[in-house]
N, C-alpha and C. Protein backbone atom coordinates (compact mmCIF):
# COMPACT_ATOMS: atom_id res chain seq x y z
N UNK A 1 93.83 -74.07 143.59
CA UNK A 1 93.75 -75.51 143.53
C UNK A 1 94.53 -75.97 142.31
N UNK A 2 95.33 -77.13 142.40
CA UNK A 2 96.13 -77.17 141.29
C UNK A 2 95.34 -79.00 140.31
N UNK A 3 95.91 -79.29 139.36
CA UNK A 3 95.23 -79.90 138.45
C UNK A 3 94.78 -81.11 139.54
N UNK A 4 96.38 -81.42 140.53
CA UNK A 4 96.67 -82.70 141.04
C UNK A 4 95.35 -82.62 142.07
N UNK A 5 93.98 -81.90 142.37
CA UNK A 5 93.65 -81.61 143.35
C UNK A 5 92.52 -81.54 142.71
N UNK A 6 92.23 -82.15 141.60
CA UNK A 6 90.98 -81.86 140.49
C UNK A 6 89.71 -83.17 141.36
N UNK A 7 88.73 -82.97 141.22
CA UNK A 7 87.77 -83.72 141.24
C UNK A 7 86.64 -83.78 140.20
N UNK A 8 85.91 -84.90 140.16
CA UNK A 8 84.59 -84.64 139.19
C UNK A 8 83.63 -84.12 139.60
N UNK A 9 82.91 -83.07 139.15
CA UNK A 9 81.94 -82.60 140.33
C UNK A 9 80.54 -82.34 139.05
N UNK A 10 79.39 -82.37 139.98
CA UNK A 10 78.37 -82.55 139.17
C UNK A 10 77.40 -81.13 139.37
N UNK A 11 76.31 -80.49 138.49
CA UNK A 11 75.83 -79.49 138.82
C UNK A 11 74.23 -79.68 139.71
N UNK A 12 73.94 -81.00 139.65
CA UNK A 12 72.58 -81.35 140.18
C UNK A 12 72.75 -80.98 141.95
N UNK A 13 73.47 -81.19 142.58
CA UNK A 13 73.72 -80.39 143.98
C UNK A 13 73.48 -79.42 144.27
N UNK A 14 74.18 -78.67 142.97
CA UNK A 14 73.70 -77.22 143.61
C UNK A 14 72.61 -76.65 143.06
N UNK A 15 71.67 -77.27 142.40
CA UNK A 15 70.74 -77.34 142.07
C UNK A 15 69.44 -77.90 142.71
N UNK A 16 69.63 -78.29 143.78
CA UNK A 16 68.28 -79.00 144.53
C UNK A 16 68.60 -78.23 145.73
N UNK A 17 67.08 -77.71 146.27
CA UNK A 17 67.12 -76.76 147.74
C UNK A 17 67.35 -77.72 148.82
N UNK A 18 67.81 -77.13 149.69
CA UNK A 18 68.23 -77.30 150.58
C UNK A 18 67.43 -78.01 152.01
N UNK A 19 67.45 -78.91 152.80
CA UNK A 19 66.69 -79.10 153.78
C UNK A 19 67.35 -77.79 155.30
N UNK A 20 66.16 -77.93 156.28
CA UNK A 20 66.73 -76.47 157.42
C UNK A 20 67.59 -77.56 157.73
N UNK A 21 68.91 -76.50 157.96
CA UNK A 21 69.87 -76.81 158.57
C UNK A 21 70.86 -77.56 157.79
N UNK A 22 70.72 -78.12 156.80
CA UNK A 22 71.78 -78.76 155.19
C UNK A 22 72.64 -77.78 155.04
N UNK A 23 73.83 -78.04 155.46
CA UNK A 23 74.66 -77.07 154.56
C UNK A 23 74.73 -77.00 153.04
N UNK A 24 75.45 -75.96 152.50
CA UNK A 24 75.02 -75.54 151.35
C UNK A 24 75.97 -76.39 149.82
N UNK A 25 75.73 -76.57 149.19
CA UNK A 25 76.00 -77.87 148.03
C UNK A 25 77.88 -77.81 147.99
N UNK A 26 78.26 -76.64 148.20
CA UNK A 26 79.99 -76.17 148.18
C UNK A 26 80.53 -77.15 149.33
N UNK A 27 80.05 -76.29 150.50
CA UNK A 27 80.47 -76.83 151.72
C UNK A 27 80.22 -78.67 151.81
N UNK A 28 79.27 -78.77 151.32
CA UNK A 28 78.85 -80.31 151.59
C UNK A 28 79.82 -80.92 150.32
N UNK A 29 80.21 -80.43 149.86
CA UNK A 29 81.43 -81.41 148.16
C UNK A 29 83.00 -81.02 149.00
N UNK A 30 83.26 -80.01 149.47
CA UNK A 30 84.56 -80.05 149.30
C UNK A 30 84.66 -81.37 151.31
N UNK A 31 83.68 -81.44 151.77
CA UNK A 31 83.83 -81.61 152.74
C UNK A 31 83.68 -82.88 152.89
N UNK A 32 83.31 -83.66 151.75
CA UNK A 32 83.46 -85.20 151.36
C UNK A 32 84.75 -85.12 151.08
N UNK A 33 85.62 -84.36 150.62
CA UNK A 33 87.10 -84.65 150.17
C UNK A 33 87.73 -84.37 151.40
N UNK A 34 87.45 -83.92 152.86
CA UNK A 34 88.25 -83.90 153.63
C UNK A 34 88.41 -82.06 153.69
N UNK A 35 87.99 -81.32 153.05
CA UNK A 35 88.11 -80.01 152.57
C UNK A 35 87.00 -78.85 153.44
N UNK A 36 87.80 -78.25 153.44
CA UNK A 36 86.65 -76.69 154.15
C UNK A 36 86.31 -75.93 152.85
N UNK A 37 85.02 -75.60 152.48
CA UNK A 37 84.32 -75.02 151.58
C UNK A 37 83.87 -73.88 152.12
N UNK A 38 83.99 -72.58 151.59
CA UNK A 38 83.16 -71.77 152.01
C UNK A 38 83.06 -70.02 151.49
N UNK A 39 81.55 -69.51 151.45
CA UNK A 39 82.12 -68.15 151.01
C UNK A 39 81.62 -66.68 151.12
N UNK A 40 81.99 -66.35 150.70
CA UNK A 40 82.18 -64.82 151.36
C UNK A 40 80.89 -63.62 149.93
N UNK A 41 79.77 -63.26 150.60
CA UNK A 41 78.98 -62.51 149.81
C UNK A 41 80.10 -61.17 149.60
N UNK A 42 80.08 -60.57 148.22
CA UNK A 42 80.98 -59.51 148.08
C UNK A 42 79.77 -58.18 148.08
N UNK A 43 78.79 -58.52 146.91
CA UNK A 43 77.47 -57.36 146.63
C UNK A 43 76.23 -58.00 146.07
N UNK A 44 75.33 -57.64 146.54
CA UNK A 44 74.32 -57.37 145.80
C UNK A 44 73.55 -56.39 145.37
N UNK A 45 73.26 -55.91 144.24
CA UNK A 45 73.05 -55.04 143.73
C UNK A 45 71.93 -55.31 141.77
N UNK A 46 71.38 -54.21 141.92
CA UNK A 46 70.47 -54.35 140.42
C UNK A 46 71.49 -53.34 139.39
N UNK A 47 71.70 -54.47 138.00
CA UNK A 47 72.59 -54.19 137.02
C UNK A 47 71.92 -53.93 135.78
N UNK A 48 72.60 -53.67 135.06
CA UNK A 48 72.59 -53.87 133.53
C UNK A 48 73.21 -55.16 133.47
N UNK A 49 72.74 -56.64 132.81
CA UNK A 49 73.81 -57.34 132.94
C UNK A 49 74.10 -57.69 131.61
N UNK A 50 75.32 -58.84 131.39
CA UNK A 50 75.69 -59.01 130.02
C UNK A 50 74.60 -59.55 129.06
N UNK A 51 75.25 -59.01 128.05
CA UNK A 51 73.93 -59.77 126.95
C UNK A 51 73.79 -61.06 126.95
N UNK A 52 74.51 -61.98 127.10
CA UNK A 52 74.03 -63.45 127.43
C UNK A 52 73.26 -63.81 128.42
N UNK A 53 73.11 -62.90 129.23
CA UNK A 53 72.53 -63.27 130.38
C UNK A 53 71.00 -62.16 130.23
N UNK A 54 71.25 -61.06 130.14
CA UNK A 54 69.62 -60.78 129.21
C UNK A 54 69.00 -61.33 128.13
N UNK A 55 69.46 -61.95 127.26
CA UNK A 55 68.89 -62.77 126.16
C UNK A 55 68.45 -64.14 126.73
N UNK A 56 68.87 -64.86 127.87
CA UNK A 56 68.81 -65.92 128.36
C UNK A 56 67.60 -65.77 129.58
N UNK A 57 67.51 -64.51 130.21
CA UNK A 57 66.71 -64.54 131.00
C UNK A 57 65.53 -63.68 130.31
N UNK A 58 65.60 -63.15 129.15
CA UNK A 58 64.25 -62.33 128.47
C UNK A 58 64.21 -61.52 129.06
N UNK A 59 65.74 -60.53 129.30
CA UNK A 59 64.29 -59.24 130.25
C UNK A 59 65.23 -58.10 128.66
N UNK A 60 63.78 -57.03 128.66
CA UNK A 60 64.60 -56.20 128.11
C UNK A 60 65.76 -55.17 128.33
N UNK A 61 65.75 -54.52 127.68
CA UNK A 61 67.40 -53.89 126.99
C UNK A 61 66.83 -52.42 128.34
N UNK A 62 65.64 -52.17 128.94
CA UNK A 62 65.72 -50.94 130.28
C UNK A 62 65.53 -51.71 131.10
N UNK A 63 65.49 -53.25 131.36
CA UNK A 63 65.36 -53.91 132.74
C UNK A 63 66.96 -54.18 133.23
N UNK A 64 66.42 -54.02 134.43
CA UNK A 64 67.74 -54.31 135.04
C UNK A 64 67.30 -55.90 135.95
N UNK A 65 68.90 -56.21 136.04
CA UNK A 65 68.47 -57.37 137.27
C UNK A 65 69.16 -57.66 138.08
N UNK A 66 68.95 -58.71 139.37
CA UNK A 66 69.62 -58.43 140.60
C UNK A 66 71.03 -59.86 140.32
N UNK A 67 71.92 -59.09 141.17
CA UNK A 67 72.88 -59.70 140.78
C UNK A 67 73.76 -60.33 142.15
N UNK A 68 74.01 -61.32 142.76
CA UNK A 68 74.39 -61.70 144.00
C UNK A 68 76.05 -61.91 143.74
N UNK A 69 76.91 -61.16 144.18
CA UNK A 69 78.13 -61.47 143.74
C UNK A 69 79.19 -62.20 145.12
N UNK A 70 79.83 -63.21 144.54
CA UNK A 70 80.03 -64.03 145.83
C UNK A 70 81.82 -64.44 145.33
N UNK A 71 83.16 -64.33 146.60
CA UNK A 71 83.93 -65.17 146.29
C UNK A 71 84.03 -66.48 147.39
N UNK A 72 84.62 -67.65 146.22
CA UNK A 72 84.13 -68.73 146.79
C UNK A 72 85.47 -69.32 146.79
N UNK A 73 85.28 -70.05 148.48
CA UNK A 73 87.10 -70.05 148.92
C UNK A 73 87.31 -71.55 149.28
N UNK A 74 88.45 -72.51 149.19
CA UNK A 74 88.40 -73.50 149.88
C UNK A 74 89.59 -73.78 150.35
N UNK A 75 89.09 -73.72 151.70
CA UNK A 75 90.70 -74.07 152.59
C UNK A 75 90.80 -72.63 153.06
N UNK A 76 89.83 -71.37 153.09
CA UNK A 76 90.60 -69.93 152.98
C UNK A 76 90.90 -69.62 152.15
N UNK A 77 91.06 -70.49 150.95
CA UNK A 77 92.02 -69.95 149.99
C UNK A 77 91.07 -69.49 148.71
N UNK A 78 91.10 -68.31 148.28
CA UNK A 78 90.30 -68.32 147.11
C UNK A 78 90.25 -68.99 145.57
N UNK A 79 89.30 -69.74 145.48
CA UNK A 79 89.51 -70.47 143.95
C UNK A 79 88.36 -69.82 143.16
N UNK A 80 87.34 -68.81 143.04
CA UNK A 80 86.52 -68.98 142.37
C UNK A 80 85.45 -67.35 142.52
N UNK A 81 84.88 -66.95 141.52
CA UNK A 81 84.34 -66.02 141.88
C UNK A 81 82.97 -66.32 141.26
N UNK A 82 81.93 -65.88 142.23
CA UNK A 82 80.79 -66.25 141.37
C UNK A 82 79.50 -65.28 141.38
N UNK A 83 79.13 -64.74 139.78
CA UNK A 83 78.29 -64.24 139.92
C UNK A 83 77.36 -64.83 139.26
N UNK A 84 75.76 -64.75 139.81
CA UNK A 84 74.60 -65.22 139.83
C UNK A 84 73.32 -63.56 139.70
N UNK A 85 72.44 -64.15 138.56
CA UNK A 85 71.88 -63.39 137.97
C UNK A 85 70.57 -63.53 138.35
N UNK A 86 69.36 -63.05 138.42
CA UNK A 86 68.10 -63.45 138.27
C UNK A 86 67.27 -61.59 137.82
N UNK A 87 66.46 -62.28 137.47
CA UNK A 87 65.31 -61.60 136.73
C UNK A 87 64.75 -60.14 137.60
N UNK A 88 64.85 -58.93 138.07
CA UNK A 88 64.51 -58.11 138.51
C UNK A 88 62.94 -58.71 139.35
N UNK A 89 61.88 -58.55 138.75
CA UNK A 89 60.85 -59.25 138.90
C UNK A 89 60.62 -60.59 139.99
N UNK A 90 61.49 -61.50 139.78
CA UNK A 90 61.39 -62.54 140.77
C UNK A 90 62.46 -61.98 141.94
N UNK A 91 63.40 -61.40 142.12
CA UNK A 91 64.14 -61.20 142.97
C UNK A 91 64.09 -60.11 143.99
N UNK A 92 63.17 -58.96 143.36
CA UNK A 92 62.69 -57.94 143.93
C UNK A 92 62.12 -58.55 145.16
N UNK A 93 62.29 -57.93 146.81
CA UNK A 93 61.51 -58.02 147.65
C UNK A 93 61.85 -58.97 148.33
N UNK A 94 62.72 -60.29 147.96
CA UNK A 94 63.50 -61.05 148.52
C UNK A 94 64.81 -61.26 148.73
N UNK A 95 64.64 -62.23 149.92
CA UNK A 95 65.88 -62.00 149.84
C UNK A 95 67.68 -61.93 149.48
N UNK A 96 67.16 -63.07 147.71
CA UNK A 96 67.90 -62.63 146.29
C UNK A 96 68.26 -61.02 146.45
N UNK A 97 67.55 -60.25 146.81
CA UNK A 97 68.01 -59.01 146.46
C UNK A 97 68.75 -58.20 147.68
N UNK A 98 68.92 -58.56 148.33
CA UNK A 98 69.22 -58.22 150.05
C UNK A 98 70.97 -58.53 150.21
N UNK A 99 71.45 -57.71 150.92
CA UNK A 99 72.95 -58.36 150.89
C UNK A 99 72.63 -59.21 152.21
N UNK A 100 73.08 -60.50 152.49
CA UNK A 100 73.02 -61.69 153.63
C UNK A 100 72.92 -62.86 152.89
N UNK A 101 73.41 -63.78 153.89
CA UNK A 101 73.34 -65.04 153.39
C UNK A 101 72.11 -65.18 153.81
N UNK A 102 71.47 -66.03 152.17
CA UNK A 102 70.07 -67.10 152.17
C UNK A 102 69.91 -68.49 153.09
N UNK A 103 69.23 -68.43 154.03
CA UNK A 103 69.18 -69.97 155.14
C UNK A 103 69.07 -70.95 153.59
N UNK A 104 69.56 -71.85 153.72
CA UNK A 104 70.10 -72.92 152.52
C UNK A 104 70.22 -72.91 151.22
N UNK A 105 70.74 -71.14 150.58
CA UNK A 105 71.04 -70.58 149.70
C UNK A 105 69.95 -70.43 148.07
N UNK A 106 70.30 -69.92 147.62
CA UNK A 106 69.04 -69.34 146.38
C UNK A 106 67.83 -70.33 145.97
N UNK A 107 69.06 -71.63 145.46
CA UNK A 107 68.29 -72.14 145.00
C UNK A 107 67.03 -72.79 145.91
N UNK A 108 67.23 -73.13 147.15
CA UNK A 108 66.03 -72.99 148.03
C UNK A 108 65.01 -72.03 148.19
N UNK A 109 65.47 -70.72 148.61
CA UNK A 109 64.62 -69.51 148.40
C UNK A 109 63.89 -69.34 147.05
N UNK A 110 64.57 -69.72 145.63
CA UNK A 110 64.03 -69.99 144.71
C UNK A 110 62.70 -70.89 144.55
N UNK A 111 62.98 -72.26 145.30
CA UNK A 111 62.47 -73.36 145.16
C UNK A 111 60.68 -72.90 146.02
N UNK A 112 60.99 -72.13 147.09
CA UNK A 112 60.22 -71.48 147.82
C UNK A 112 58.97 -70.73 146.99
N UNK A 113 59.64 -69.96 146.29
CA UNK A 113 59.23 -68.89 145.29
C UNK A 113 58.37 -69.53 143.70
N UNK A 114 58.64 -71.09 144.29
CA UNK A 114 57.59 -71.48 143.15
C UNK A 114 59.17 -71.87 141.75
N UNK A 115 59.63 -71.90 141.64
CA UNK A 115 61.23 -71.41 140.69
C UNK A 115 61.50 -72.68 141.11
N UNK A 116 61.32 -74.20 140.79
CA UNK A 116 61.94 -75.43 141.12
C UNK A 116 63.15 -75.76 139.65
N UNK A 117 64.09 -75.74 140.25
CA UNK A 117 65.47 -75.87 138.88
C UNK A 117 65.30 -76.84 138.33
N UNK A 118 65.26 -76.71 136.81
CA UNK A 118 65.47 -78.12 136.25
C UNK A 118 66.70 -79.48 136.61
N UNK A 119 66.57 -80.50 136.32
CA UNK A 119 67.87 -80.91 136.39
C UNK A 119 69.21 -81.03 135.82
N UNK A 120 68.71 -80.55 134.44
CA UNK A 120 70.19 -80.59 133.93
C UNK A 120 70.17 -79.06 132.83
N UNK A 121 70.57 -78.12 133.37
CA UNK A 121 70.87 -76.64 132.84
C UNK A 121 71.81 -76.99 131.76
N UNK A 122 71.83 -75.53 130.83
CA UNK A 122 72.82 -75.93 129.86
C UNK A 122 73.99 -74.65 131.16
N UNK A 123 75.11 -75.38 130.50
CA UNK A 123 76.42 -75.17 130.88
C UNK A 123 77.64 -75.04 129.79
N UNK A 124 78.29 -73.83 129.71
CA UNK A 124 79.20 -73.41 128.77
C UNK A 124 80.79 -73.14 129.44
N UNK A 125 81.09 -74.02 128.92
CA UNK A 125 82.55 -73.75 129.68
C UNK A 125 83.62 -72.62 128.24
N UNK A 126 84.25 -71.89 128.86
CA UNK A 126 85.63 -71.08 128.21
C UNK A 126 86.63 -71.02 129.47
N UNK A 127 87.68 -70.87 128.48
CA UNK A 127 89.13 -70.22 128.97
C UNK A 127 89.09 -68.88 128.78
N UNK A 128 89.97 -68.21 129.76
CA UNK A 128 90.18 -66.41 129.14
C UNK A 128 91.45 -66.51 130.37
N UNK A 129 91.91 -65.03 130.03
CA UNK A 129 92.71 -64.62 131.04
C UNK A 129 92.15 -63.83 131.69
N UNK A 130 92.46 -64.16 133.11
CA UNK A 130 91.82 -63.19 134.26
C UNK A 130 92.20 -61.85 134.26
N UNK A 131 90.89 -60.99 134.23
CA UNK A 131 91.19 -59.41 134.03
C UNK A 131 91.66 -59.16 135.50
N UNK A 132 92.21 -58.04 135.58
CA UNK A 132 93.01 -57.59 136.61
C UNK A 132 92.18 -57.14 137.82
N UNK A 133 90.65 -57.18 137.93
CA UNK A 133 90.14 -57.13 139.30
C UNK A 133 89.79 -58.74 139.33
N UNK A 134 90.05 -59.62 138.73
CA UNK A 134 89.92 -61.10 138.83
C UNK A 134 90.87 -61.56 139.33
N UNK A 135 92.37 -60.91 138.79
CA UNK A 135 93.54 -61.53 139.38
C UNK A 135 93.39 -60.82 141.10
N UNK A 136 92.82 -59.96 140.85
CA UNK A 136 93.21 -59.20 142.49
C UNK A 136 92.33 -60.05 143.65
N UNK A 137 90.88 -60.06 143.27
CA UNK A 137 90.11 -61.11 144.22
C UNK A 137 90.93 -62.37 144.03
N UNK A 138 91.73 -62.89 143.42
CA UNK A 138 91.56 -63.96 143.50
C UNK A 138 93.30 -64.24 143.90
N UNK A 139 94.06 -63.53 143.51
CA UNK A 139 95.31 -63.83 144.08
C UNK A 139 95.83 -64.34 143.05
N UNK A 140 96.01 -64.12 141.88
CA UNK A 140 96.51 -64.52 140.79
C UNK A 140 97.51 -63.19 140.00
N UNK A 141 98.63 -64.04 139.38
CA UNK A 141 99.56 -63.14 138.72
C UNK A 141 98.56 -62.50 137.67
N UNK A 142 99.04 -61.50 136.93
CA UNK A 142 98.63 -60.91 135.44
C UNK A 142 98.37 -61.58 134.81
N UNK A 143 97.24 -61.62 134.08
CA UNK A 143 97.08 -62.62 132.61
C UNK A 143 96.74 -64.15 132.90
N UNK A 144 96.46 -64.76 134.29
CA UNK A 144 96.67 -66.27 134.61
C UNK A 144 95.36 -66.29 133.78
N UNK A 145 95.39 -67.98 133.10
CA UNK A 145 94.13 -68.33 132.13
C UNK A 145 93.77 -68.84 133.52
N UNK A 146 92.49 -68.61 133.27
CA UNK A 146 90.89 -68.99 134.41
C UNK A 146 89.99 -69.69 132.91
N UNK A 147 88.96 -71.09 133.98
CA UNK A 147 88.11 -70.82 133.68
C UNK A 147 86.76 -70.15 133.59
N UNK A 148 86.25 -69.58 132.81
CA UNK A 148 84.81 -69.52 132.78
C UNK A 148 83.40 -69.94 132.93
N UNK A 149 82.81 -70.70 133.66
CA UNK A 149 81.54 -72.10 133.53
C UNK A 149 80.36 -71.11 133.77
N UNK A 150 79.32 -70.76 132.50
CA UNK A 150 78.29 -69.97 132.81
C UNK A 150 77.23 -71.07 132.40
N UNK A 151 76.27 -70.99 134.04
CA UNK A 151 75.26 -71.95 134.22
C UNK A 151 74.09 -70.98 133.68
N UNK A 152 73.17 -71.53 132.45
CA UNK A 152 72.05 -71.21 132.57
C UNK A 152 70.82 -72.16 133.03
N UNK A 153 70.10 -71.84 134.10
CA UNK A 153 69.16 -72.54 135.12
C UNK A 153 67.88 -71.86 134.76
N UNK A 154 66.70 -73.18 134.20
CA UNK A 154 65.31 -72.97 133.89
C UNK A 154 64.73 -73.67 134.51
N UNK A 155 63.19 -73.54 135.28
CA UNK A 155 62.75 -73.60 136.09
C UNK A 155 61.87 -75.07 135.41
N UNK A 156 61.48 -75.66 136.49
CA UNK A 156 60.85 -77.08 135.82
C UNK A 156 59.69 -76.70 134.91
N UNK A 157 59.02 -75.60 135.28
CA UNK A 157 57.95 -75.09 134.26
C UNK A 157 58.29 -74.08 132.95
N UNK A 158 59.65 -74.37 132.86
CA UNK A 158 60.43 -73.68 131.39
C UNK A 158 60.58 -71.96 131.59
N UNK A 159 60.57 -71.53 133.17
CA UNK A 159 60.92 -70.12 133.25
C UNK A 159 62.25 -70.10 133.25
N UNK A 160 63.07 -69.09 132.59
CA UNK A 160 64.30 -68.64 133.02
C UNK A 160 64.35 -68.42 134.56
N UNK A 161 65.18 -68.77 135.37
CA UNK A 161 65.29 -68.10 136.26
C UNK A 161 66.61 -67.57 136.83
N UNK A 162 68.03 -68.15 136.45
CA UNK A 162 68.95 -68.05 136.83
C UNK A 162 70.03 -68.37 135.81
N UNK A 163 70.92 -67.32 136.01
CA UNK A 163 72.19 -67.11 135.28
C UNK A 163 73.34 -67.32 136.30
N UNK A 164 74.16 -68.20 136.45
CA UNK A 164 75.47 -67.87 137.27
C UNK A 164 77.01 -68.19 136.43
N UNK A 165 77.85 -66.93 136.18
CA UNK A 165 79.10 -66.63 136.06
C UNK A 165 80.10 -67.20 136.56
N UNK A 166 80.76 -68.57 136.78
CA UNK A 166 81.63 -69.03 137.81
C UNK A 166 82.82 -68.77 137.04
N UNK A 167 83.69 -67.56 137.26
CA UNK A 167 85.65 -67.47 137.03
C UNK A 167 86.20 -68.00 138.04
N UNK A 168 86.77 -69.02 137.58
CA UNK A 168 87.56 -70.21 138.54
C UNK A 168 89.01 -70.53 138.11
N UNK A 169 89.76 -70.92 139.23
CA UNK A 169 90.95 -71.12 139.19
C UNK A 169 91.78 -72.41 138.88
N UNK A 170 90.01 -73.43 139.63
CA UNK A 170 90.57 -74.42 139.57
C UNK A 170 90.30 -75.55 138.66
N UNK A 171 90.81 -76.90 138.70
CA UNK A 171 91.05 -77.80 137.32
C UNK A 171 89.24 -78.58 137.97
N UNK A 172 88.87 -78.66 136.80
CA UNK A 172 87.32 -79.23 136.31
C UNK A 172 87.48 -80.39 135.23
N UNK A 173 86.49 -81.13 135.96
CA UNK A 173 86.29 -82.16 135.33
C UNK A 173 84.77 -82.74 135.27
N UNK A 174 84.49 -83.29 134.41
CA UNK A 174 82.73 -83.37 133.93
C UNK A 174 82.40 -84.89 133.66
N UNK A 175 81.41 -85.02 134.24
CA UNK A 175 81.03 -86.35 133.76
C UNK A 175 79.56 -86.45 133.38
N UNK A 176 79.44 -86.68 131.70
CA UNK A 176 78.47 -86.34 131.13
C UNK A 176 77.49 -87.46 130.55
N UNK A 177 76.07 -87.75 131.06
CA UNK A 177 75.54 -88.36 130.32
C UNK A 177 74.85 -88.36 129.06
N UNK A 178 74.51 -89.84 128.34
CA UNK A 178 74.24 -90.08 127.57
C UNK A 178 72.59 -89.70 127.44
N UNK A 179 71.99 -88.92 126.83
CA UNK A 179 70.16 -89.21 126.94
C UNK A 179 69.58 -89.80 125.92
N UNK A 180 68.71 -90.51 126.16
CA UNK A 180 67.96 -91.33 125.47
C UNK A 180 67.22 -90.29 124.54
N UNK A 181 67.20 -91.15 123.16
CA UNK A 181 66.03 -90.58 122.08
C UNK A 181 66.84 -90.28 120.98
C-alpha cells in the first residue's frame, strides 16, 4: 500500500467482539474504502515470547504463551504481518490455541472468556527494517523500513490479556484524543 492509499484508522474496531455472522474489524475497514481485506492464519503455536510482551502480560521467565501468527492481505496483496500473544493460561484449551479461524475472531472468543478489551490500549509505534523472513512474507526488497505498531490490550477488569505485533508495510495515520483531567 503506498502513502497515496493511507487512511486514518482507529484501534476500537478491532477491539469490540464481534456479532454471529459480522465480519471481522479488517474486512469490515478496508471494505468501506471499496477494498477486499483479508487473511491468511500462518501458526499457532506456544513460545517463549519477547520480553515486552512477557513483562506486559506477567507471565514468568518458564511460562510460555500461545501465539496466533497471521499474514494480513488487502487486495491479495500482502501489507502486514501480525502476531498476537496471550497468556498460556487463558488460551490453553481454546480455541486461541488451535490452528483455525475464530467465528468473529479473538477478541470475541476473548470477550466470551470473560477478557472484555478495554477501550483504548496503549500502542507503540517504531520504524525498523524488515528482517529477511519479513521481506520474504511480505514481498519486499532487502532492508525496506516497515512499520512496527505493538498493541498492548487489558481487559476492562485490568487483566493483561493481549499482546499483538503488527510489521506493516503500509502508511498509518492516527487520530488521537484529548482526555479529560
Amino acid at each position: 500500500m503506498s502513502s497515496d492509499d493511507a487512511w486514518i484508522g482507529e484501534a476500537q474496531p478491532y477491539l469490540a467482539p464481534r456479532q454471529p455472522g459480522e465480519r471481522d474489524a479488517w474486512s469490515t475497514e478496508a471494505a468501506a474504502r471499496g477494498r477486499r481485506g483479508s487473511q491468511r492464519l500462518l501458526a499457532v503455536e506456544e513460545v517463549d515470547p519477547p520480553e515486552s510482551v512477557r513483562a506486559f502480560l506477567g507471565v514468568a521467565t518458564t511460562e510460555k504463551v500461545v501465539v496466533r501468527r497471521r499474514l494480513i492481505l488487502l487486495d491479495s496483496q500482502p501489507v502486514e504481518l501480525a502476531d498476537s500473544y496471550y497468556p498460556a493460561h487463558i488460551a490453553r484449551g481454546t480455541g486461541l490455541a488451535e490452528m483455525g479461524k475464530i467465528p468473529g475472531g479473538a477478541v470475541t472468543l476473548l470477550a466470551k472468556l470473560g477478557f472484555t478489551a478495554e477501550s483504548d490500549p496503549l500502542e507503540d509505534v517504531a520504524a525498523a527494517a524488515a528482517t529477511t523472513s519479513e521481506c520474504e512474507a511480505l514481498g519486499l526488497p532487502a532492508r525496506t523500513p516497515v512499520l512496527v505498531l505493538t498493541r498492548f490490550t487489558t481487559s476492562t477488569l485490568g487483566t493483561p490479556m493481549e499482546v499483538s505485533i503488527m510489521t506493516m508495510t503500509r502508511h498509518l495515520q492516527y487520530r488521537q484524543r484529548k482526555q479529560a483531567g
